[in-house]
N, C-alpha and C. Protein backbone atom coordinates (compact mmCIF):
# COMPACT_ATOMS: atom_id res chain seq x y z
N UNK A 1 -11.02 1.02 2.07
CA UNK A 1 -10.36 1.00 3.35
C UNK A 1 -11.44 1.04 4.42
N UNK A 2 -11.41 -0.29 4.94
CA UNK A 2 -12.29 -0.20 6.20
C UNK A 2 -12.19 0.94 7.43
N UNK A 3 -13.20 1.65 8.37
CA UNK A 3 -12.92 3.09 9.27
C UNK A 3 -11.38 2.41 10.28
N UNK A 4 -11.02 3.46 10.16
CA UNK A 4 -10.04 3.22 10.88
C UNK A 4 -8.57 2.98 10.33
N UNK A 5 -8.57 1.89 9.15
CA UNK A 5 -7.50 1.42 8.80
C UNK A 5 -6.46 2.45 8.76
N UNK A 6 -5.38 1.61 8.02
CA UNK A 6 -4.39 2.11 7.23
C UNK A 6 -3.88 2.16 6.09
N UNK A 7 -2.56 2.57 5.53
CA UNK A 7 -2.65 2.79 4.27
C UNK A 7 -0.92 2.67 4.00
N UNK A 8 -0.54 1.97 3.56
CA UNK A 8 1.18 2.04 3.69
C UNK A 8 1.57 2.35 2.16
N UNK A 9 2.09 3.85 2.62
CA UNK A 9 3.06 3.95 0.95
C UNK A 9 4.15 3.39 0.97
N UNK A 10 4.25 2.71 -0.46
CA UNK A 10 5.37 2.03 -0.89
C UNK A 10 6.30 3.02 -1.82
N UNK A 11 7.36 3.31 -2.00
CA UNK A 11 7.71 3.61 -3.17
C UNK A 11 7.31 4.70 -3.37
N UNK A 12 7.44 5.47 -2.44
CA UNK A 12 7.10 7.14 -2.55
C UNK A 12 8.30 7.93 -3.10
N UNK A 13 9.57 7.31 -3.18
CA UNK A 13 10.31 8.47 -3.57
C UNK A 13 10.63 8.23 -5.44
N UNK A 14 9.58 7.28 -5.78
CA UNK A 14 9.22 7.82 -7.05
C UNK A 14 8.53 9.05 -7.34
N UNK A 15 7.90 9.50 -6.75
CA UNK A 15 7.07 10.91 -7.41
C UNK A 15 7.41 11.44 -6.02
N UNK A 16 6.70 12.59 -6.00
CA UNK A 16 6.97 13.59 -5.02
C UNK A 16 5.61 14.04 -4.35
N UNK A 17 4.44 13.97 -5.05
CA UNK A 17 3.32 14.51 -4.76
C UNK A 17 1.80 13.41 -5.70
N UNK A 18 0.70 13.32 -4.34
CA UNK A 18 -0.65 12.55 -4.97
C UNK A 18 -1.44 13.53 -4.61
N UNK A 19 -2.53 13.94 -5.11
CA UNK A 19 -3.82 13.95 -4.36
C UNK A 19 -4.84 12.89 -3.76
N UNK A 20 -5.25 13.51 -3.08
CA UNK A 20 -6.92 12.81 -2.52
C UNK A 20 -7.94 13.77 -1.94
N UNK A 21 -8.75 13.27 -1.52
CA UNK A 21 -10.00 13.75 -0.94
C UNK A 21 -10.49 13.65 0.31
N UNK A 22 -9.55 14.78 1.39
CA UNK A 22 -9.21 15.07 2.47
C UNK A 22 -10.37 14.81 3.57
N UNK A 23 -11.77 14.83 3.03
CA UNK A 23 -12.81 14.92 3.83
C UNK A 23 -12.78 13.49 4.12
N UNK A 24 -12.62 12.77 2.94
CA UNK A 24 -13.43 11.01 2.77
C UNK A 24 -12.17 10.92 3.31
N UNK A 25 -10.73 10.73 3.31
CA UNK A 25 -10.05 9.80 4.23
C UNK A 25 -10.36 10.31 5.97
N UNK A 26 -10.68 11.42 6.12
CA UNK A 26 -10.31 12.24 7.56
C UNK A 26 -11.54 11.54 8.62
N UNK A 27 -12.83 11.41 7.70
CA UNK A 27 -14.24 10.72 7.72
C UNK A 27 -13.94 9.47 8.22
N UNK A 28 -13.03 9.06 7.40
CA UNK A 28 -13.21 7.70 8.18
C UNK A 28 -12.10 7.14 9.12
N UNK A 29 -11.59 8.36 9.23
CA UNK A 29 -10.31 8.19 9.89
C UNK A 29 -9.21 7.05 9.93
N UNK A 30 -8.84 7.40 8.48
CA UNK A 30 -8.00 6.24 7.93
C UNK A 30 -6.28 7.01 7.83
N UNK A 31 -5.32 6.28 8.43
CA UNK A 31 -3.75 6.62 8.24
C UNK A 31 -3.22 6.58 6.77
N UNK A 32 -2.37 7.39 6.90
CA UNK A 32 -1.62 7.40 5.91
C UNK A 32 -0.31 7.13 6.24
N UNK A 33 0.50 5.87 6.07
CA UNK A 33 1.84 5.46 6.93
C UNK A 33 2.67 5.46 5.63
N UNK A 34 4.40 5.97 5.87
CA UNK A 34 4.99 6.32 4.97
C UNK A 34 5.88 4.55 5.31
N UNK A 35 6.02 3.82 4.60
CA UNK A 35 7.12 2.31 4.62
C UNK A 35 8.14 3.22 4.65
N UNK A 36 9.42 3.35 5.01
CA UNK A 36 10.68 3.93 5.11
C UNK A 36 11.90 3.10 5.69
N UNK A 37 12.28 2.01 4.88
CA UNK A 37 13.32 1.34 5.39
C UNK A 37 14.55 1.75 5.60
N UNK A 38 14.90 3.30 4.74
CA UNK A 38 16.07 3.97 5.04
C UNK A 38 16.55 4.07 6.25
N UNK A 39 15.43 4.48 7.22
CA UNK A 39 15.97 4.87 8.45
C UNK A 39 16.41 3.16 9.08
N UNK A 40 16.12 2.52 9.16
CA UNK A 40 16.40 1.49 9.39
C UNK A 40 17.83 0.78 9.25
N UNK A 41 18.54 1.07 8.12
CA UNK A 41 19.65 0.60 8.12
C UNK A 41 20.20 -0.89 7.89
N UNK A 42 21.26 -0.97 8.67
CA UNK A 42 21.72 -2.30 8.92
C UNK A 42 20.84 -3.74 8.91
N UNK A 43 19.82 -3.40 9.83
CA UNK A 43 18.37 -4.28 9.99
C UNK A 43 17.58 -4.47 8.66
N UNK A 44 17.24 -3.02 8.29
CA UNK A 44 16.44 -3.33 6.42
C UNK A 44 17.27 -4.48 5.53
N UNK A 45 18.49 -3.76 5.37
CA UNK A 45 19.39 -5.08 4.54
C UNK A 45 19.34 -5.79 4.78
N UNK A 46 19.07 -6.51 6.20
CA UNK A 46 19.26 -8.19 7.07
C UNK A 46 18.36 -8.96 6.40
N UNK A 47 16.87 -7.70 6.98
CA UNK A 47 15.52 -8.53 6.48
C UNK A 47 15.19 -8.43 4.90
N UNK A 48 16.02 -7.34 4.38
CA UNK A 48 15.63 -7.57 2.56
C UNK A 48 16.19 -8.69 1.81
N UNK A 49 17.81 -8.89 2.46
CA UNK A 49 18.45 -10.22 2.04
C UNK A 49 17.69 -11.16 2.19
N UNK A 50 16.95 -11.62 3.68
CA UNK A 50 15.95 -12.85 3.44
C UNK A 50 15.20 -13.10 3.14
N UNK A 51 14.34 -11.60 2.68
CA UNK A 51 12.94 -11.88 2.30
C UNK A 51 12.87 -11.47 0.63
N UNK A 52 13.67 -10.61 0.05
CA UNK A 52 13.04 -10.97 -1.15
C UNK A 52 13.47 -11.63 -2.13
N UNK A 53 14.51 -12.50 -1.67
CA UNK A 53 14.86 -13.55 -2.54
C UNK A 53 13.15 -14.50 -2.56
N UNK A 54 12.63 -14.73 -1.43
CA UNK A 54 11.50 -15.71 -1.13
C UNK A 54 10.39 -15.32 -1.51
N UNK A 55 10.27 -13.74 -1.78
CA UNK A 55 9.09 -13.25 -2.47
C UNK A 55 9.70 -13.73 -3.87
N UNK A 56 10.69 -13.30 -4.62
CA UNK A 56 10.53 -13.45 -5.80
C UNK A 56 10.89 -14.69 -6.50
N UNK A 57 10.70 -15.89 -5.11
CA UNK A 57 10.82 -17.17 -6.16
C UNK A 57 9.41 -17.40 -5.43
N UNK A 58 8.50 -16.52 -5.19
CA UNK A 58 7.11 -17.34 -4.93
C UNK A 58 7.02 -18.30 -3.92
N UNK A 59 8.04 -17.83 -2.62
CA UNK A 59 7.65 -18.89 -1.39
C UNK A 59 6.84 -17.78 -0.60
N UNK A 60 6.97 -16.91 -0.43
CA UNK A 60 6.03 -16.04 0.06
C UNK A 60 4.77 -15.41 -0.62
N UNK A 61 3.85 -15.29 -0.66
CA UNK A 61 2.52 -14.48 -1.20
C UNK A 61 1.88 -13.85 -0.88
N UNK A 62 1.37 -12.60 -1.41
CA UNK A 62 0.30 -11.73 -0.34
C UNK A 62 -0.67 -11.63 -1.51
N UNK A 63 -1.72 -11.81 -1.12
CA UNK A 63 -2.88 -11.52 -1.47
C UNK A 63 -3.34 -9.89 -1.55
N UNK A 64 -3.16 -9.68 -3.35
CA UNK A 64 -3.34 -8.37 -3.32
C UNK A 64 -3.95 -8.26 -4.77
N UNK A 65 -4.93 -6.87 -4.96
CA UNK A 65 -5.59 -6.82 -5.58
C UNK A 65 -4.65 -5.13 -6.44
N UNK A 66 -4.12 -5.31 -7.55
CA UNK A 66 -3.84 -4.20 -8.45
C UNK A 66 -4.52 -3.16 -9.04
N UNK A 67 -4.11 -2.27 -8.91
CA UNK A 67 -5.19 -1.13 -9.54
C UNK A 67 -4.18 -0.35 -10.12
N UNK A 68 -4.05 0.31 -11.57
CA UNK A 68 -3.36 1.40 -11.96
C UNK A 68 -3.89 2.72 -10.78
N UNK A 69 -3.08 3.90 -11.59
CA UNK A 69 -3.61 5.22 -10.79
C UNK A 69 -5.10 6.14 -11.49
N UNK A 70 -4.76 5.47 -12.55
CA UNK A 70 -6.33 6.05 -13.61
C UNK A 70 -7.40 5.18 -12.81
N UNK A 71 -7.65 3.68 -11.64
CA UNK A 71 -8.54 2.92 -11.51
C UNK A 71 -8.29 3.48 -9.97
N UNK A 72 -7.99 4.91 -9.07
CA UNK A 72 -8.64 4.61 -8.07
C UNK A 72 -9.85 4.95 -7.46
N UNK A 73 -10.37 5.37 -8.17
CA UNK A 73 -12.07 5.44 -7.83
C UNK A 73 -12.58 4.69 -7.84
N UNK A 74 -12.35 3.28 -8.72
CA UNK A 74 -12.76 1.97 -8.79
C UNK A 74 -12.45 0.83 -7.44
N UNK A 75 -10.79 1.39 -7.32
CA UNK A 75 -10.41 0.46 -6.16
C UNK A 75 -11.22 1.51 -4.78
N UNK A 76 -11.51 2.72 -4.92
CA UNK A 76 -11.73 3.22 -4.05
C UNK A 76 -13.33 2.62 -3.00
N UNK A 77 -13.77 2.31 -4.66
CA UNK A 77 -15.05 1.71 -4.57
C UNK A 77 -15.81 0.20 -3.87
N UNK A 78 -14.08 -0.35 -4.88
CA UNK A 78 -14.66 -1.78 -4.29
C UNK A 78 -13.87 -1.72 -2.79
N UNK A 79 -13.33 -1.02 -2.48
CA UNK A 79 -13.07 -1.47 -1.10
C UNK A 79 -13.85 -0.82 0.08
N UNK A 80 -14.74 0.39 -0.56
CA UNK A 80 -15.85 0.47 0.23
C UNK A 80 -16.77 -0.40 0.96
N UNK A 81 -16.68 -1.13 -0.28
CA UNK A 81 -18.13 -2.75 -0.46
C UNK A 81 -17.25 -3.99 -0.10
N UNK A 82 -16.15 -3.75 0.15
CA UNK A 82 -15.97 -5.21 0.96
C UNK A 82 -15.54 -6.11 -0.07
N UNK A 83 -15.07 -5.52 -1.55
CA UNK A 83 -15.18 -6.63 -2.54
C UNK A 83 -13.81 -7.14 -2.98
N UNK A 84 -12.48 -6.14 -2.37
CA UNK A 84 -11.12 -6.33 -2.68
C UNK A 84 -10.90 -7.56 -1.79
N UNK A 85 -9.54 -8.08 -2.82
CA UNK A 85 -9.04 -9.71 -2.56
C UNK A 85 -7.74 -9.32 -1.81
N UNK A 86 -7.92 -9.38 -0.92
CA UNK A 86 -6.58 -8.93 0.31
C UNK A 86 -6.38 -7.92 0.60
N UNK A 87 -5.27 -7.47 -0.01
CA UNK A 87 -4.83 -5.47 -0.07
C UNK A 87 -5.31 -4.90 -1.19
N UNK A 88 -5.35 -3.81 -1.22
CA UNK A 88 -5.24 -3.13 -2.85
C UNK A 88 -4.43 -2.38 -2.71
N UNK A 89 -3.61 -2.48 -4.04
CA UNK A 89 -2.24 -1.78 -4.46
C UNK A 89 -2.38 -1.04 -5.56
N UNK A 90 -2.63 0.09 -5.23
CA UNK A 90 -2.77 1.69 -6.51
C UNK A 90 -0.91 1.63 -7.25
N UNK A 91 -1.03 1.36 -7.99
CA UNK A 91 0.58 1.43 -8.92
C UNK A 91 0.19 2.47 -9.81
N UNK A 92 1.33 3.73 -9.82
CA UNK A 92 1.47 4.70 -10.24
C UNK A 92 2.74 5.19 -10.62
């Protein structure tokens, strides 16, 4: 995560609790943003009806780089160095 960035959880109300390493995100003063379409409502459904039919026939794409939760020191790493291919996505 480049200084500054952000960080969008997906799919948090699968687990309840992560760690990290409070100094190195605070250091570089990087967000931690919760995605929450609940609150959203009426509008989430509008835009989920159109959009993920189009993600999941592959008219849409994002450029993203996978990491299990055992590889984030690795993704932690390469995105230090500039070496991740779009986003990186920690799946846990």
């Amino acid at each position: 995560m480049k200084f500054g960035g952000r960080v969008a959880c997906l799919g948090y109300t699968a687990g309840t609790s992560f760690s990290i390493n409070l100094p190195t995100w605070f250091f570089s003063d990087v967000a931690i943003l919760p995605v929450n379409l609940l609150t959203k409502g009426d509008r989430a459904k509008e835009v989920a009806r159109e959009l993920l039919p189009q993600i999941a026939s592959g008219d849409i794409k994002f450029d993203i780089e996978e990491f299990a939760i055992e590889q984030v020191a690795e993704a932690w790493e390469k995105l230090n160095s500039g070496r991740v291919t779009g986003r990186a996505v920690i799946r846990f």
